[in-house]
C-alpha atoms as a PDB file:
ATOM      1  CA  UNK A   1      56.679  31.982  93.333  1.00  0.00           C
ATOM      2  CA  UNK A   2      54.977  28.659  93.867  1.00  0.00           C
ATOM      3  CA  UNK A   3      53.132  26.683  91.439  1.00  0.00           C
ATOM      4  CA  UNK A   4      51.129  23.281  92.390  1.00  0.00           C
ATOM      5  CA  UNK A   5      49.731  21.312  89.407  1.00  0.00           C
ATOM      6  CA  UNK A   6      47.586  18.452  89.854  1.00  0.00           C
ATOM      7  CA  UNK A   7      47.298  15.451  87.046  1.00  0.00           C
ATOM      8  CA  UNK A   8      45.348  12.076  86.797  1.00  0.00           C
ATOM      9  CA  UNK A   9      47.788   8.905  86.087  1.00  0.00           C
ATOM     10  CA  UNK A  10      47.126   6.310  84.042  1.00  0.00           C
ATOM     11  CA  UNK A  11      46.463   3.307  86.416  1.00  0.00           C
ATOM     12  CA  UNK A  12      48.460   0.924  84.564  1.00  0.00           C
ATOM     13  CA  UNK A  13      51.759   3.704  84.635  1.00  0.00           C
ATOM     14  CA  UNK A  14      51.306   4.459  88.074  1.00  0.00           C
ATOM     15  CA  UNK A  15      54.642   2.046  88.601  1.00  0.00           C
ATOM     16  CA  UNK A  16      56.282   3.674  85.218  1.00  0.00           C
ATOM     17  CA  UNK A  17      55.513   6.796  86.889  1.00  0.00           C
ATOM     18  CA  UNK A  18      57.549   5.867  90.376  1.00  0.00           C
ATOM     19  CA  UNK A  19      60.291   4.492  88.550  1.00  0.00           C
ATOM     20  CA  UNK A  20      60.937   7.823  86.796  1.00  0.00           C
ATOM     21  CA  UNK A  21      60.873   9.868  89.855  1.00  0.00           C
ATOM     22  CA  UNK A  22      63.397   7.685  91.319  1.00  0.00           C
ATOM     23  CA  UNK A  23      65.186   8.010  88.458  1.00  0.00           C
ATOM     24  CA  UNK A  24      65.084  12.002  88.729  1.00  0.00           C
ATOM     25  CA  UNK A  25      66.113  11.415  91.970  1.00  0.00           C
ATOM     26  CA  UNK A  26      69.326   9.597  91.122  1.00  0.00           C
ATOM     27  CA  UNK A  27      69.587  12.104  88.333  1.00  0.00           C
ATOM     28  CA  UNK A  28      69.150  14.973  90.666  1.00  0.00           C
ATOM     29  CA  UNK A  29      72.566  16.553  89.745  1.00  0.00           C
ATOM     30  CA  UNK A  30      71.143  17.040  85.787  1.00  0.00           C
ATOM     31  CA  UNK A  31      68.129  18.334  87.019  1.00  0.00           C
ATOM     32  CA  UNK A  32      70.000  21.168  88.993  1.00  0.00           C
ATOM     33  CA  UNK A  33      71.540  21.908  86.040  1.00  0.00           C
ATOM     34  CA  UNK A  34      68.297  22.050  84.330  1.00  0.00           C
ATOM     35  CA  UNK A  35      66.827  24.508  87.130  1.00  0.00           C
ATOM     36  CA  UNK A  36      69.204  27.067  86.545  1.00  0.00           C
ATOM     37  CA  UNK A  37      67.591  28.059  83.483  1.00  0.00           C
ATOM     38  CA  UNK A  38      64.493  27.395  84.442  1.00  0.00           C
ATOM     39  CA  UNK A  39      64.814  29.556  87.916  1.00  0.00           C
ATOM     40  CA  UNK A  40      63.640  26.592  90.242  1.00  0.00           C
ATOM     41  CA  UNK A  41      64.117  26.592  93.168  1.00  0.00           C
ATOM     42  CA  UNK A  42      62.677  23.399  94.712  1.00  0.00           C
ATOM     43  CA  UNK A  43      60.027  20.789  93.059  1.00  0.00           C
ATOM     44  CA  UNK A  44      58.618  17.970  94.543  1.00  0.00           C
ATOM     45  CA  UNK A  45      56.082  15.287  93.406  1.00  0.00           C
ATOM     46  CA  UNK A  46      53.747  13.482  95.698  1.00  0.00           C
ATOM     47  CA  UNK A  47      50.708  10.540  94.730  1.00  0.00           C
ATOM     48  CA  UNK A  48      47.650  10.072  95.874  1.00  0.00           C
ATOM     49  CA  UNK A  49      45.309   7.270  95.125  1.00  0.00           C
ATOM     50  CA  UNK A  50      41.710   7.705  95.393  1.00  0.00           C
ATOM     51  CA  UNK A  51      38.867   6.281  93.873  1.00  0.00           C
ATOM     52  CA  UNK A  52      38.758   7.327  90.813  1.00  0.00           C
ATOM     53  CA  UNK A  53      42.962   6.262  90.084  1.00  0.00           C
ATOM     54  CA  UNK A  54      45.942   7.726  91.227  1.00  0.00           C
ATOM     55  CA  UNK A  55      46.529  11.912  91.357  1.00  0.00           C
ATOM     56  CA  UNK A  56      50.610  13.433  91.153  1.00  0.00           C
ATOM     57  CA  UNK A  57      50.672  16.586  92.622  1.00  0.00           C
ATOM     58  CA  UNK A  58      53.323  18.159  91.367  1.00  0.00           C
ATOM     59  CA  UNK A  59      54.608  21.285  93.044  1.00  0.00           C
ATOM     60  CA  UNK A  60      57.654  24.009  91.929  1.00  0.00           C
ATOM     61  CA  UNK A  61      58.873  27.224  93.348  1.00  0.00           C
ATOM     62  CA  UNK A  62      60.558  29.250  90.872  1.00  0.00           C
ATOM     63  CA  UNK A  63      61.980  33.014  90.691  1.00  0.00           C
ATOM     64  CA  UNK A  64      60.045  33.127  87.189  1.00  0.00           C
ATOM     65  CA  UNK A  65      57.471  30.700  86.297  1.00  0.00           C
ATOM     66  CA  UNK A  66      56.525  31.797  82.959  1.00  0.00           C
ATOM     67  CA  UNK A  67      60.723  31.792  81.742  1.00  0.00           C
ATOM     68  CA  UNK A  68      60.963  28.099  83.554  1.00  0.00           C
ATOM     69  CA  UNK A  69      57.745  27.083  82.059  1.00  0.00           C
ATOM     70  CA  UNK A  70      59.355  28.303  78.424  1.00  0.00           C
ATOM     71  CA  UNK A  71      63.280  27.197  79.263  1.00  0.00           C
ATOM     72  CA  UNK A  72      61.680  23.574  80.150  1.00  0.00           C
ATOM     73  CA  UNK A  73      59.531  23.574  76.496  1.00  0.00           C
ATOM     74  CA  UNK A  74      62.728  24.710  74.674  1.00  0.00           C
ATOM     75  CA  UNK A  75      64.897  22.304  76.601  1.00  0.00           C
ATOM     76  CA  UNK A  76      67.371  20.488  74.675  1.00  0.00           C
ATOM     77  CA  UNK A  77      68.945  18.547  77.614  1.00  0.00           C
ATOM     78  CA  UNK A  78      68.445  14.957  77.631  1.00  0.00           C
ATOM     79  CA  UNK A  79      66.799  14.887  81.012  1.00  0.00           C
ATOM     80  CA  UNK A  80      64.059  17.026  79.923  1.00  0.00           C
ATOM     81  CA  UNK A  81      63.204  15.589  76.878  1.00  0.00           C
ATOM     82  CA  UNK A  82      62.862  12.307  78.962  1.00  0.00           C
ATOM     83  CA  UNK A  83      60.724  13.636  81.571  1.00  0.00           C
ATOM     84  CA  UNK A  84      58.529  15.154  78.996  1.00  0.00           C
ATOM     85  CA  UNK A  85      57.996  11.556  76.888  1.00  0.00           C
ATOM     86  CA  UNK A  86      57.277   9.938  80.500  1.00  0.00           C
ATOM     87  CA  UNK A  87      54.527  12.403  81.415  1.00  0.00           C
ATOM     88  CA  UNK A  88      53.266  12.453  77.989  1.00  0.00           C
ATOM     89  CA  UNK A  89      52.902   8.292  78.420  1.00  0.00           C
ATOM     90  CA  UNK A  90      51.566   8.279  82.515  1.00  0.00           C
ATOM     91  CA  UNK A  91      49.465  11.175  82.770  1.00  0.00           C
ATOM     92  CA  UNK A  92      45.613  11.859  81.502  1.00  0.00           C
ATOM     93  CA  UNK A  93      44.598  15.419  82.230  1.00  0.00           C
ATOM     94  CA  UNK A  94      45.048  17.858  84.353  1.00  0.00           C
ATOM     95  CA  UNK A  95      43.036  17.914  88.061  1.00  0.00           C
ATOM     96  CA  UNK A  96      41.617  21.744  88.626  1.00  0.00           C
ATOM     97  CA  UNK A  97      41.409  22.830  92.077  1.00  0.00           C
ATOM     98  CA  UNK A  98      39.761  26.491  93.612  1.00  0.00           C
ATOM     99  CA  UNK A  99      42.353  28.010  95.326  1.00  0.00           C
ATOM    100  CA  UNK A 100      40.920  29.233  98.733  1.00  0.00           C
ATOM    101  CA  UNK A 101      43.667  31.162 100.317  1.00  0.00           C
ATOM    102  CA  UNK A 102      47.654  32.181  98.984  1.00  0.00           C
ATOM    103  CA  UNK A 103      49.420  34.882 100.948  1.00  0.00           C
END
């Protein structure tokens, strides 16, 4: 299953925000680790600025996105407890979208 979030960044951690997903990116070996539990299969982050400040999208296909979703909030591994302090500090609130066609 695949799951696409959308989130408005804090302007001035936009660059915080880039340095973490590089960081995941080095990481990416404690990540997979992390997936396993979480049943991911593939994630990826993109940015877009606009007007109105920067947008991640933030996309993840998973076997089971309600166990990831609950495996990630229970998470006691060191890169998830990270991740979830950086997103707590760069993002605002999520960006709704209307869905217009999933088959």
């Amino acid at each position: 299953m695949l799951k696409v979030v959308m989130y408005r960044v804090k302007p001035e951690k936009e660059q915080r925000l880039r340095e973490w997903l590089l960081e995941l990116t080095q990481r990416r070996h404690e990540v997979r680790e992390t997936f396993i539990e979480e049943t991911v299969r593939h994630e990826q982050a993109y940015l877009i600025t606009t007007s109105e400040g920067p947008i991640l999208i933030y996309a993840i296909e998973a076997e089971d996105l309600e166990r990831g979703q609950n495996a990630f909030l229970n998470s006691t591994h060191p890169i998830d407890l990270e991740h979830k302090q950086v997103m707590q500090e760069v993002l605002i609130e999520p960006v709704s979208a209307e869905l217009l066609y999933d088959c």
